[in-house]
Protein backbone atom coordinates (compact mmCIF):
# COMPACT_ATOMS: atom_id res chain seq x y z
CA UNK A 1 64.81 142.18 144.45
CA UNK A 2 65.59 141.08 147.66
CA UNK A 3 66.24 137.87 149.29
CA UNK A 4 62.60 137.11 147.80
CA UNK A 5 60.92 137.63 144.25
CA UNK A 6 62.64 134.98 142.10
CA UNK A 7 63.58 132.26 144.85
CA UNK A 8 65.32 131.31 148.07
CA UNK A 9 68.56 130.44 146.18
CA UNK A 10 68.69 134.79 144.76
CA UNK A 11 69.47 137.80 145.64
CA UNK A 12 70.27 141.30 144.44
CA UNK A 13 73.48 142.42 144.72
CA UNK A 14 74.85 145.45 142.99
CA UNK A 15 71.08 145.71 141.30
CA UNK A 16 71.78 142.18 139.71
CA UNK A 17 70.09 138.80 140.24
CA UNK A 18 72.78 136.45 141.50
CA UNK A 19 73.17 133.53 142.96
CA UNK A 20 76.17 130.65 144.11
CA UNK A 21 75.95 127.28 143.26
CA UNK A 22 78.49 124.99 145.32
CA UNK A 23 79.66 122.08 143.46
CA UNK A 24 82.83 120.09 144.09
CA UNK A 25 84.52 120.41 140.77
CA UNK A 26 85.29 122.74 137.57
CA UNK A 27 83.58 119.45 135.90
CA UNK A 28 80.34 119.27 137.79
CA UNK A 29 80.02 123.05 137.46
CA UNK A 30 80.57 123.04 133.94
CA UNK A 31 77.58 121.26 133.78
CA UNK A 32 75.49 123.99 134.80
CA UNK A 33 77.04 126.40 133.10
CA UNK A 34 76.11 124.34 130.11
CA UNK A 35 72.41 124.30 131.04
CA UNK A 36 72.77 128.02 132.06
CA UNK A 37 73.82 128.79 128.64
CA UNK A 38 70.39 127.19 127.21
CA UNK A 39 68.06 128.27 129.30
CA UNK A 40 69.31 132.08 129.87
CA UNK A 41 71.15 133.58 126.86
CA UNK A 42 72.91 136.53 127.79
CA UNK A 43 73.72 135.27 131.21
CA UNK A 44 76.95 136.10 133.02
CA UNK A 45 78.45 132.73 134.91
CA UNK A 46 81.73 132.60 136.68
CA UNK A 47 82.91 129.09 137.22
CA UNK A 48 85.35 128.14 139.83
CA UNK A 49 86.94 125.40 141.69
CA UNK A 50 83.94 125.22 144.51
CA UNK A 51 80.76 126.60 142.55
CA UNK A 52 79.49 128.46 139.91
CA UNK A 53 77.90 132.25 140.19
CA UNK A 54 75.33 132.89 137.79
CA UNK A 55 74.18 135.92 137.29
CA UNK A 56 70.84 137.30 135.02
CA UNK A 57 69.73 140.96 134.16
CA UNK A 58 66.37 139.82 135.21
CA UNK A 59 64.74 137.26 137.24
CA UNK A 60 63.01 135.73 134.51
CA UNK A 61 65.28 132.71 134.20
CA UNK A 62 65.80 132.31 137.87
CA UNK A 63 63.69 129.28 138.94
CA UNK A 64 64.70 127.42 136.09
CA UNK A 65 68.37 127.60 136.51
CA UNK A 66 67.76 126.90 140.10
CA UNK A 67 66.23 123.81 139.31
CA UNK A 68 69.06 122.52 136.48
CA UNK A 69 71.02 123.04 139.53
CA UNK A 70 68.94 120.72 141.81
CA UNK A 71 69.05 118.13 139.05
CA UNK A 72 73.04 117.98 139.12
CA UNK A 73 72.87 118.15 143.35
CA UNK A 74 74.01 121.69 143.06
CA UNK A 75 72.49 123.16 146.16
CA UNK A 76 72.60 127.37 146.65
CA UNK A 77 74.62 129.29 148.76
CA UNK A 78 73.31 133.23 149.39
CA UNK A 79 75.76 133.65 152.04
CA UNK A 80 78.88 133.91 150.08
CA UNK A 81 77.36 136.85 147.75
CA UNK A 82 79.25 139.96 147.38
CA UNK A 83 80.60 142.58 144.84
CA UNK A 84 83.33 144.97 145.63
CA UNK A 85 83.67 148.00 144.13
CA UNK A 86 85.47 151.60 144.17
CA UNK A 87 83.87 154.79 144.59
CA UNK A 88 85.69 158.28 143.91
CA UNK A 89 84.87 161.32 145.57
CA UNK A 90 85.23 164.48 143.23
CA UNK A 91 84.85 167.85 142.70
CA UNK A 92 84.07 167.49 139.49
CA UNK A 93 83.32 163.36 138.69
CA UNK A 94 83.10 164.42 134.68
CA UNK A 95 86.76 165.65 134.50
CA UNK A 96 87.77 161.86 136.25
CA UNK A 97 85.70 159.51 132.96
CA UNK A 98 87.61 160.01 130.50
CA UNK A 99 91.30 159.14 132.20
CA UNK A 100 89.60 155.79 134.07
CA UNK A 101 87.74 155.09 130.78
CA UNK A 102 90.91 154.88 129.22
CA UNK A 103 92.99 152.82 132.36
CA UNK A 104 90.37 150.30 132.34
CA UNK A 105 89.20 150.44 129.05
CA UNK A 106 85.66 150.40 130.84
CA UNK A 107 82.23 151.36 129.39
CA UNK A 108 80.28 154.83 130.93
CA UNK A 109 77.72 153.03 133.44
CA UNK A 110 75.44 154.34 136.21
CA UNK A 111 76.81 156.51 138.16
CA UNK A 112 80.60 155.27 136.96
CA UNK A 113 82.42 152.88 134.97
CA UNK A 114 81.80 149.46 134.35
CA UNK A 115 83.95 146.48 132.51
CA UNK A 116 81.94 145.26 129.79
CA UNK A 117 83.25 141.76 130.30
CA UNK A 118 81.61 142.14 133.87
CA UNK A 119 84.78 140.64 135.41
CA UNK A 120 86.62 143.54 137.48
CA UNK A 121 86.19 146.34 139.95
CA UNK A 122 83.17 148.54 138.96
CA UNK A 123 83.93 152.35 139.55
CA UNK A 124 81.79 154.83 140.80
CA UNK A 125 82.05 158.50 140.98
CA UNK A 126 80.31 160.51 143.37
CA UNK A 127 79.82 164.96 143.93
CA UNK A 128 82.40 165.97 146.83
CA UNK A 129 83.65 169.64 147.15
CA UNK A 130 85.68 168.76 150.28
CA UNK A 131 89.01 169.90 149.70
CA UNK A 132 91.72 166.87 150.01
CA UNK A 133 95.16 168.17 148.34
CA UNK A 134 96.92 165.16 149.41
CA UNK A 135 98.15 161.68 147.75
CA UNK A 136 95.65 159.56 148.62
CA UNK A 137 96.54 156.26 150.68
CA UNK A 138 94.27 153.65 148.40
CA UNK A 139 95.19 153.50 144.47
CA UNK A 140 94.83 150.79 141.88
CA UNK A 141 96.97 149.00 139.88
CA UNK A 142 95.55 147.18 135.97
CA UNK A 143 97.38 145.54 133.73
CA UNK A 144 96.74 144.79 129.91
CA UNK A 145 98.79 143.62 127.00
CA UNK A 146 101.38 146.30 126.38
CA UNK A 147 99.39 147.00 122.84
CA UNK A 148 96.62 148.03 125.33
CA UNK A 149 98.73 150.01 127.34
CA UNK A 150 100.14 152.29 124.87
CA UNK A 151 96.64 152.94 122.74
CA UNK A 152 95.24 154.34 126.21
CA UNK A 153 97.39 157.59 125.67
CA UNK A 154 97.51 158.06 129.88
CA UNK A 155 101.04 160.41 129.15
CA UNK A 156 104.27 160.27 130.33
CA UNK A 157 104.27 157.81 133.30
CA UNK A 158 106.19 158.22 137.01
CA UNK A 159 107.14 156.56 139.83
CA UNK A 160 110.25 154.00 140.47
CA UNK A 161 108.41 151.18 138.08
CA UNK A 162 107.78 154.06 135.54
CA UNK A 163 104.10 152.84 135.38
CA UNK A 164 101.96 155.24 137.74
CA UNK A 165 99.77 158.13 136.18
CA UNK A 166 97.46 160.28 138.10
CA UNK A 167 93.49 161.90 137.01
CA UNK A 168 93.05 165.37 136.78
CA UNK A 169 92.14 165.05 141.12
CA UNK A 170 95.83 163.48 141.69
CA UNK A 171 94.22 159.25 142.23
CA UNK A 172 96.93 157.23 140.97
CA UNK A 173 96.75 153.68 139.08
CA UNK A 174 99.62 152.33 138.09
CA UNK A 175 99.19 150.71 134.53
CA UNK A 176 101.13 148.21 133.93
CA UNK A 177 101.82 146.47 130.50
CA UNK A 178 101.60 142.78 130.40
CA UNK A 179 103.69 139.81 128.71
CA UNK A 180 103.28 136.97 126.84
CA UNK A 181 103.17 133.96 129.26
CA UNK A 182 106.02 132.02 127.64
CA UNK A 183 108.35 132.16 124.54
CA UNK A 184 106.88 128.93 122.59
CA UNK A 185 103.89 129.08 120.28
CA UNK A 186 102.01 126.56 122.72
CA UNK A 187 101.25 129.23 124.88
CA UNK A 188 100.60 131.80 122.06
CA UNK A 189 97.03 132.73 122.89
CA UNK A 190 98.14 133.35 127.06
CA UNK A 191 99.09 136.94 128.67
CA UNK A 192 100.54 137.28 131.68
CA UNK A 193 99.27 140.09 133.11
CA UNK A 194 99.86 139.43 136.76
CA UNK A 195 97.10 136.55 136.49
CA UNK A 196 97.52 134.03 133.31
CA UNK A 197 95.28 135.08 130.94
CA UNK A 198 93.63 133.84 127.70
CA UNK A 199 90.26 134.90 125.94
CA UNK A 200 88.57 133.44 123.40
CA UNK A 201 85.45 134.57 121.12
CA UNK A 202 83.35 131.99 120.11
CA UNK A 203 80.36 131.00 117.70
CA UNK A 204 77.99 129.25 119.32
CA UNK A 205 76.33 128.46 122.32
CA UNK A 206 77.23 124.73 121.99
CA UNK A 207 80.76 125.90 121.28
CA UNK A 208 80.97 128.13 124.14
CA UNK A 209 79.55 124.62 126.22
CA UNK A 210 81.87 122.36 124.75
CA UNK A 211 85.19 124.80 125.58
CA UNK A 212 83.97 125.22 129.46
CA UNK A 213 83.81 121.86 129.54
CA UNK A 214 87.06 120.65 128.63
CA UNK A 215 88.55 123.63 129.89
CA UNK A 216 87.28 122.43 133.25
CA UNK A 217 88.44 118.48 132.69
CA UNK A 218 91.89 119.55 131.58
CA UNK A 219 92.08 121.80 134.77
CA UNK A 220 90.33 118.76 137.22
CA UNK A 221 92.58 116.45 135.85
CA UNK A 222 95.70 118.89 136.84
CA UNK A 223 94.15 119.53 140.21
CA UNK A 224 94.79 123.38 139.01
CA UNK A 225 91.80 125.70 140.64
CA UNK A 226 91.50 127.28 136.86
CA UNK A 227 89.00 130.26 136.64
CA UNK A 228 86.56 130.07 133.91
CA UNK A 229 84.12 132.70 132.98
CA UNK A 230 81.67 132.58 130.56
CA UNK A 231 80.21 135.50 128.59
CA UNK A 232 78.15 136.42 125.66
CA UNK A 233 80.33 135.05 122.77
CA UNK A 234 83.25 134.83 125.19
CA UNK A 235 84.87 132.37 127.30
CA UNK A 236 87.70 133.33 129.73
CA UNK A 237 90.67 131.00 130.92
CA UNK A 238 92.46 132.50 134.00
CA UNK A 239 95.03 131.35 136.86
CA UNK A 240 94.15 134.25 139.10
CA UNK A 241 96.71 136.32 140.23
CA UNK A 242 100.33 134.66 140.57
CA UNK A 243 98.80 131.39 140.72
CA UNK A 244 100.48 130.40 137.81
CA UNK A 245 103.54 130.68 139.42
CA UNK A 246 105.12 127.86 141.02
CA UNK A 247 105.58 129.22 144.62
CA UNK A 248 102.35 130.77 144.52
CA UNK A 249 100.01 127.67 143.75
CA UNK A 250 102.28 125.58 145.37
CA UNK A 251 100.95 122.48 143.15
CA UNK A 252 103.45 119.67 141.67
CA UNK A 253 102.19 121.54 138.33
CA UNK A 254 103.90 123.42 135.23
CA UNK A 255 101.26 125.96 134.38
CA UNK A 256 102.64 126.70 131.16
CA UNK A 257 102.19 122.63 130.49
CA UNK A 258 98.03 123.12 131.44
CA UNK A 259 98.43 126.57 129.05
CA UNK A 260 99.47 124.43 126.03
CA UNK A 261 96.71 121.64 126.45
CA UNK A 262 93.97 124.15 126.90
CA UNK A 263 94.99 126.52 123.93
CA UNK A 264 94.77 122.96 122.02
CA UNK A 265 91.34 122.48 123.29
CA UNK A 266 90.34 126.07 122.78
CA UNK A 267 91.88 125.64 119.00
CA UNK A 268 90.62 121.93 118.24
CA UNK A 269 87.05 123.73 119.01
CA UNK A 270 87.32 126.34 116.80
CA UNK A 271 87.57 129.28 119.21
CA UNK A 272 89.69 132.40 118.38
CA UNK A 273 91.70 134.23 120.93
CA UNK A 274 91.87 137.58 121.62
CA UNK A 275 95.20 138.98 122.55
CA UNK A 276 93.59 142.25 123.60
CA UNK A 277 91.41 141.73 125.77
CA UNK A 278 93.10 140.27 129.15
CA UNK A 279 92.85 142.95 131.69
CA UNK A 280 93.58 142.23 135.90
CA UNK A 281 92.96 144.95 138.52
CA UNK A 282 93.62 145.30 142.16
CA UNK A 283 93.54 147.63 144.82
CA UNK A 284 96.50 148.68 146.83
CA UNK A 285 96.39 150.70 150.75
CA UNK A 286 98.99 152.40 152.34
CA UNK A 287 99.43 151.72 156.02
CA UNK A 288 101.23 152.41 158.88
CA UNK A 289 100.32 149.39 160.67
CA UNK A 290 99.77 147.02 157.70
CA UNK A 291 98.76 144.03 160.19
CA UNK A 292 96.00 145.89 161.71
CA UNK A 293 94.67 147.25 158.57
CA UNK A 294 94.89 144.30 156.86
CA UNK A 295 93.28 142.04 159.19
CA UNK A 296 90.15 144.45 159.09
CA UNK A 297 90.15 144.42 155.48
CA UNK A 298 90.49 140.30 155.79
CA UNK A 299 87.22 140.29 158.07
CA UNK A 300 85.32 142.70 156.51
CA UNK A 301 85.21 141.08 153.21
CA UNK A 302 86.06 137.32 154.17
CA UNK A 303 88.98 137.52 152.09
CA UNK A 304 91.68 135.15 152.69
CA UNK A 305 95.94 135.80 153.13
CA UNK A 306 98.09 134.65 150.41
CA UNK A 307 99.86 131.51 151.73
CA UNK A 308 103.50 132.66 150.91
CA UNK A 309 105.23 134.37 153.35
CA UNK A 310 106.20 137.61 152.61
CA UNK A 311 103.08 138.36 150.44
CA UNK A 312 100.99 141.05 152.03
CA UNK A 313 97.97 139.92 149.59
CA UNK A 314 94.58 139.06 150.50
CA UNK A 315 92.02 137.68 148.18
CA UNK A 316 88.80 136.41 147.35
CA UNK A 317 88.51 132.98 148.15
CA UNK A 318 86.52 132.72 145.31
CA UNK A 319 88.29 135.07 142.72
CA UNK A 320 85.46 136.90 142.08
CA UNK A 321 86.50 140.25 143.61
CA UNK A 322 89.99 142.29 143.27
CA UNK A 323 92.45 141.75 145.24
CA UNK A 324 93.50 143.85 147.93
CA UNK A 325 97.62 144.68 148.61
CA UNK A 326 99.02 146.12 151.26
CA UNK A 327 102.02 148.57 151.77
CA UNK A 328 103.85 150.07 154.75
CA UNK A 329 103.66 154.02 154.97
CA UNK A 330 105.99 156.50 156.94
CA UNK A 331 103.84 156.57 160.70
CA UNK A 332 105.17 160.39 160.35
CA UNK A 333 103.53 161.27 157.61
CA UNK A 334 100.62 162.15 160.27
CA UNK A 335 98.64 164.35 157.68
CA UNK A 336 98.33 162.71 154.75
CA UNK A 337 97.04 159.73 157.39
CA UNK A 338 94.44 162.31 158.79
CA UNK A 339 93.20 162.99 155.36
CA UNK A 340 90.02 161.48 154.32
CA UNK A 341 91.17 159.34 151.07
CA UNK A 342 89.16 160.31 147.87
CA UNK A 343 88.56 156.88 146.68
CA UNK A 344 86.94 154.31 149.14
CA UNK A 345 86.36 150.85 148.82
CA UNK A 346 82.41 149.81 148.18
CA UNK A 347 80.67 146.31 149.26
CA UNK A 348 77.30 145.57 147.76
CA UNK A 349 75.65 142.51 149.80
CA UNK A 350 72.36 141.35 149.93
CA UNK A 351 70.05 142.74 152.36
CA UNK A 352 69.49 140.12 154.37
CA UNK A 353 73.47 139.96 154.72
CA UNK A 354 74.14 143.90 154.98
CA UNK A 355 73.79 144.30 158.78
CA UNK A 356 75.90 141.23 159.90
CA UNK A 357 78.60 142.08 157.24
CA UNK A 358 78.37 145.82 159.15
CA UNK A 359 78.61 144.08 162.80
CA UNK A 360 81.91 141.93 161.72
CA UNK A 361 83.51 144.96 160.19
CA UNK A 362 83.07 146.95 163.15
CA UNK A 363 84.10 143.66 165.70
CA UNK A 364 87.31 143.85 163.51
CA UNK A 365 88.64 147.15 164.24
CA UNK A 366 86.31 149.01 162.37
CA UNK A 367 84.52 152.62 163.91
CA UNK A 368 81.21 153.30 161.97
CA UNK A 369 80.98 156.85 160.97
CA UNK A 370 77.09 156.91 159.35
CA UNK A 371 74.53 154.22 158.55
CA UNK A 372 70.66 155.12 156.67
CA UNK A 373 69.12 153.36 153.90
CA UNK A 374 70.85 150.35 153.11
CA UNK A 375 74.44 152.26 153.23
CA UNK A 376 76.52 151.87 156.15
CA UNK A 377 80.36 153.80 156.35
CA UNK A 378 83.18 152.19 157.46
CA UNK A 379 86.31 153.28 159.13
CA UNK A 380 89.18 150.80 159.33
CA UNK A 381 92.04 151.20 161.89
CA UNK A 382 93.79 154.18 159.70
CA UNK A 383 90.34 155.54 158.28
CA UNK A 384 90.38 154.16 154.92
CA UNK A 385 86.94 153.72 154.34
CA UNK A 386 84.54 150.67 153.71
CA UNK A 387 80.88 151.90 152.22
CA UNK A 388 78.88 148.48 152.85
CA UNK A 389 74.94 148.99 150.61
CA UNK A 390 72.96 146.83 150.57
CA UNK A 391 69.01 146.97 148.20
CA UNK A 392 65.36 146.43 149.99
């Protein structure tokens, strides 16, 4: 499916029907996500701040969840669609499963990796017999609940954090275990783990309705952006990374104040948390000139700089995609800069989107290296590669 097939308001991106609802409120998207929930069981809906994403494993629903929308004056907005992704290059991609299966705690997929939850960075693996002995320049940091952590059996970690293990290839994530949020028994059912975290399994439908919804009053009336996803049996409460953090949201809020109401509302509804499952990723890229690289990176996928100074972040502005870090590297370490990284950074867009989104990349310090059939390479300023695809 491409920009046509189920509807003006869809397209396909990363093989899934998808589509962005504006809205002006966690309430008024809540209300979709309520009718969503009726009319498409199954369905996969991230609700933020400014809109809701829904998105189907077929088009079957499509039209009518458009339409729910046009009945709350939710209007569509293709434009903003995107997924980023990683892909690995290997020798041998079989050898790389099992460590990233255990990182991520991830399911096998097509041609990868993919979080069940359908929340973080999908991972792809791809044939390469081109030789490349050195530490790469892009590698990933997760986080879970230390429980997590230690059942994933990754070895004896490295590094000056003593978190960092590499895959048979030498690509490094640094796992990181995660916290409770706060000391008091308010807050029992949060995780920090980088973002604020807290996920709940519930019953019903309704119930599932009923939780987004006051989830999403609690967080209007706090004038918090919260981050609410909603999944089969599942609904996710989540600051976003740092945001919890005073100096980070830079709100006249106590997070850990909003924590305690919602794990009341969650509670008074009847949904049960589960402490294992909070899980943030994000992507970090050496570079010897970190303001070049990073403003490519901010262009190429309309990211947006963290506001506190300091903070090489850039993110989503949406939270629907990892976010990227950036570090300063040695300028003389002149080969490992000249090798071609082993993991690069993937961007599925809609078709319709694929060629612009190639254009600004390029405008922004970009060099494409190879373009044909809906997959265009890349280059930033250092040669850390973006893989833009795009589906007919």
């Amino acid at each position: 499916m491409g920009s046509t097939g189920t509807g003006t308001d869809w397209r396909a991106v990363d093989g899934v029907a998808t589509a962005w609802f504006d809205a002006a409120s966690l309430s008024e998207g809540a209300a979709l996500a309520g009718r969503v929930g009726e009319l498409a069981g199954g369905s996969v809906v991230d609700l933020r701040a400014t809109g809701v994403r829904v998105r189907l494993d077929s088009g079957e629903h499509a039209e009518a969840v458009s339409e729910a929308a046009r009945e709350l004056g939710l209007l569509a907005n293709p434009a903003v669609l995107q997924q980023v992704g990683v892909l690995f290059d290997s020798a041998d991609p079989s050898a790389l499963m099992p460590f990233w299966q255990r990182a991520f705690d991830y399911a096998p997929g097509d041609g990868g990796l993919a979080d069940p939850l359908r929340r973080d960075v999908p991972v792809r693996l791809r044939q390469s017999t081109d030789p490349r002995p050195l530490r790469n320049r892009i590698h990933l940091d997760v986080v879970r609940p230390a429980a997590a952590v230690e059942r994933a059996g990754l070895g004896d970690a490295y590094g000056p954090y003593g978190v960092c293990h590499a895959d048979p290839d030498g690509n490094e994530v640094d796992l990181v275990p995660g916290s409770a949020l706060d000391e008091g028994t308010g807050t029992a059912d949060w995780q920090a783990v980088f973002s604020a975290m807290a996920c709940y399994r519930t019953t019903s439908p309704t119930q599932q309705r009923d939780l987004a919804a006051a989830a999403a009053a609690l967080a209007d009336e706090a004038g918090f952006p919260l981050l609410i996803d909603l999944r089969p049996g599942l609904v996710i409460l989540d600051s976003g990374k740092d945001q919890w953090e005073a100096d980070a949201h830079g709100l006249d809020l106590d997070f850990v104040g909003l924590a305690e109401r919602l794990q009341t509302a969650a509670r008074g509804l009847g949904a049960t948390a589960d402490p294992g499952l909070p899980r943030f990723a994000q992507l970090f890229l050496d570079a010897a000139d970190v303001q070049a690289v990073r403003a490519f990176w901010v262009a190429a996928l309309g990211y947006l700089p963290d506001r506190r100074s300091g903070a090489s972040d850039i993110a989503d502005p949406r939270r629907l995609n990892p976010v990227l870090v950036f570090q300063e590297i040695d300028a003389s370490e002149t080969e490992r800069r000249q090798q071609r990284n082993r993991i690069h950074v993937e961007l599925a867009v809609p078709s319709d989107l694929a060629q612009a989104r190639v254009e600004t990349a390029v405008a922004a310090g970009g060099r494409l290296l190879d373009g044909s059939q809906g997959r265009w390479r890349v280059a930033d300023p250092e040669g850390n590669e973006l893989v833009v695809v795009s589906e007919a």
